[in-house]
C-alpha atoms as a PDB file:
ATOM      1  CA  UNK A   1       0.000   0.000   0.000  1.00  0.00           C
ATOM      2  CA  UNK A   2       1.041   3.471  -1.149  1.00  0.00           C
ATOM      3  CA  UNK A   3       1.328   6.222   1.690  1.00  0.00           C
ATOM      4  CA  UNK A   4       2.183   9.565   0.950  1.00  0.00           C
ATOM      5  CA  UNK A   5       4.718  11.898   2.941  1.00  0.00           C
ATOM      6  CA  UNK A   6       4.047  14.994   1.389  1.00  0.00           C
ATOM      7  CA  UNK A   7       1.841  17.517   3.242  1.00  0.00           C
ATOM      8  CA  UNK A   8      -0.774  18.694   1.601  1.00  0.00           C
ATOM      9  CA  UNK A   9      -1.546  22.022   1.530  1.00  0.00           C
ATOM     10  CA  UNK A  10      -5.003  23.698   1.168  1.00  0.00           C
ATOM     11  CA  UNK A  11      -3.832  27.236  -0.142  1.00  0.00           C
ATOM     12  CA  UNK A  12      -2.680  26.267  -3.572  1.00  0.00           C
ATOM     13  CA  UNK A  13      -5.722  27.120  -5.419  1.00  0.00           C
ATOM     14  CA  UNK A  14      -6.626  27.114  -9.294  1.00  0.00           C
ATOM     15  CA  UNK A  15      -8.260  30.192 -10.134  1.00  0.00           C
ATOM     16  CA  UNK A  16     -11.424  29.983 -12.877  1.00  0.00           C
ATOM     17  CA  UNK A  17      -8.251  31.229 -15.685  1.00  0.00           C
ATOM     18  CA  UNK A  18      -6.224  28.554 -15.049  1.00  0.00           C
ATOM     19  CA  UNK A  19      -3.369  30.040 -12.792  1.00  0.00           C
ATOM     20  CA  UNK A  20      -2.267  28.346  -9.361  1.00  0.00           C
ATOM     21  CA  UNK A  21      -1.427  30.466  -6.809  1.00  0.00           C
ATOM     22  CA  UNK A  22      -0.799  30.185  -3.102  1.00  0.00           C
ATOM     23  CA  UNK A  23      -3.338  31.893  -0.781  1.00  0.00           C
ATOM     24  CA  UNK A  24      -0.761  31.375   2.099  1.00  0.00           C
ATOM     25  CA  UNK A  25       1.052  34.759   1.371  1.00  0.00           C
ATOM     26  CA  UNK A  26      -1.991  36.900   0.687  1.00  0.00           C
ATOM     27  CA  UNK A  27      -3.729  39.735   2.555  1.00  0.00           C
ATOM     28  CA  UNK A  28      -7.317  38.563   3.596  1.00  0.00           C
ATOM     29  CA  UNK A  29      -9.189  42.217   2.825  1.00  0.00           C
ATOM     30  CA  UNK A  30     -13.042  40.614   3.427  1.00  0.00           C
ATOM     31  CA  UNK A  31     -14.167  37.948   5.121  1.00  0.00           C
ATOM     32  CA  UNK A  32     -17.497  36.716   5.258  1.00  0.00           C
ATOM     33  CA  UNK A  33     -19.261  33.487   5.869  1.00  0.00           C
ATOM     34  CA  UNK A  34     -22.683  31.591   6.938  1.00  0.00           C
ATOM     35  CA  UNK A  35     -23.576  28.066   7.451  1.00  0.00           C
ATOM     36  CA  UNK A  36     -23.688  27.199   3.498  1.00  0.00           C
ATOM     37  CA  UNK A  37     -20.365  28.649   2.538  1.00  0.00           C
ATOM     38  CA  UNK A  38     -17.436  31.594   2.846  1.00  0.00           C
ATOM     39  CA  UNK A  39     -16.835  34.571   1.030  1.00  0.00           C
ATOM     40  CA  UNK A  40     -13.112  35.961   1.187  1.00  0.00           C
ATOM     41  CA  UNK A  41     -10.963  38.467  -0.696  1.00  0.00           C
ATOM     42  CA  UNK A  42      -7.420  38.342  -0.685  1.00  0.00           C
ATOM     43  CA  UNK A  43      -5.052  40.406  -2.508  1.00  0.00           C
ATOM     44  CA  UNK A  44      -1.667  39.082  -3.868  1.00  0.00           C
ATOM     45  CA  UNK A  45       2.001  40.894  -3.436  1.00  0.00           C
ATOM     46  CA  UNK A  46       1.138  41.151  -6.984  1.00  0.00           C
ATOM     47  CA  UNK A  47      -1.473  44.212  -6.560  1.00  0.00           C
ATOM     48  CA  UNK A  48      -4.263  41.667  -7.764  1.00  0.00           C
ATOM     49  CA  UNK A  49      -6.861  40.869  -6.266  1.00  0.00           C
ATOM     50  CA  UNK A  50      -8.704  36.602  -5.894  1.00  0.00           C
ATOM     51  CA  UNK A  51     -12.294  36.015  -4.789  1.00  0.00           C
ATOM     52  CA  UNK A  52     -12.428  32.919  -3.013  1.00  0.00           C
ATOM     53  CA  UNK A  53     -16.042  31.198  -2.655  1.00  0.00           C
ATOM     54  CA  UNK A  54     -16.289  28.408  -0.737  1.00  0.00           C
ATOM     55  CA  UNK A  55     -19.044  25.482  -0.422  1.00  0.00           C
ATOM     56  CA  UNK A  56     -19.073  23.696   3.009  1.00  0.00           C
ATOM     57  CA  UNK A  57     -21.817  21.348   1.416  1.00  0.00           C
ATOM     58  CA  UNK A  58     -19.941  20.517  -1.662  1.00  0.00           C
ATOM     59  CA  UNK A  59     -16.058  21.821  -1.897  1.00  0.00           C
ATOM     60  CA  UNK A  60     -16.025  20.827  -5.621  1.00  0.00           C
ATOM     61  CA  UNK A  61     -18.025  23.694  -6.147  1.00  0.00           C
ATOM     62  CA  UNK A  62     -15.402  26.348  -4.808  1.00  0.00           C
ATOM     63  CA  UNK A  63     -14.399  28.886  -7.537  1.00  0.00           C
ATOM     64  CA  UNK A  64     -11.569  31.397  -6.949  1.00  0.00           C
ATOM     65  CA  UNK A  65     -11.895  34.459  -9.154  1.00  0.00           C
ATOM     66  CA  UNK A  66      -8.760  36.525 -10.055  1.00  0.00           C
ATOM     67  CA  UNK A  67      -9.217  40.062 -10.531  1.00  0.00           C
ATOM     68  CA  UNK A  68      -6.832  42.879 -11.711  1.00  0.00           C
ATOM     69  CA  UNK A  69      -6.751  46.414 -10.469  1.00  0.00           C
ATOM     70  CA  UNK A  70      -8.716  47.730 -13.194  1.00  0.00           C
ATOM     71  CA  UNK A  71     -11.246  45.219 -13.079  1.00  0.00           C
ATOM     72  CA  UNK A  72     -11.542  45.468  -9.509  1.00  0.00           C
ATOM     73  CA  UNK A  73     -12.185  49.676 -10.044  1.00  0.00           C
ATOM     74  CA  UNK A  74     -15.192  49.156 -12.068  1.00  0.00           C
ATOM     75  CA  UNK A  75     -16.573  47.033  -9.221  1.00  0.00           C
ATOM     76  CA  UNK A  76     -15.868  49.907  -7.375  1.00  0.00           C
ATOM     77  CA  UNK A  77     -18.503  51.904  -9.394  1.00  0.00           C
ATOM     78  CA  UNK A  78     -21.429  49.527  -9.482  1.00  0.00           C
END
């Protein structure tokens, strides 16, 4: 039987564009949850900015959203 010693670590995420980044070295701006799931923004040393949703009912259903400055102006000034 196969064991594996590698940790394994919950902050390496996949955003919905494809890249993988590491949540561990982020700045949490907003947190929010409730019993059905969490809502978090971090921003990267990058200046961008990831949404994080995530299910407690069904974790294939988290999505982690990468924004950019500018996109993250418009929101802004909705």
């Amino acid at each position: 039987m196969y064991t594996s010693t590698m940790p394994v670590n919950t902050d390496i995420i996949t955003t919905t564009c494809g890249r993988v980044l590491d949540l561990s070295h982020t700045e949490v701006v907003i947190e929010r949850s409730n019993s059905l799931f969490s809502y978090n923004i971090h921003k990267l040393q990058t200046g961008e900015y990831v949404i994080a949703e995530k299910f407690y009912a069904n974790p294939f259903n988290n999505r982690y959203i990468l924004l950019n400055d500018e996109q993250i102006e418009m929101l802004k000034h909705l």
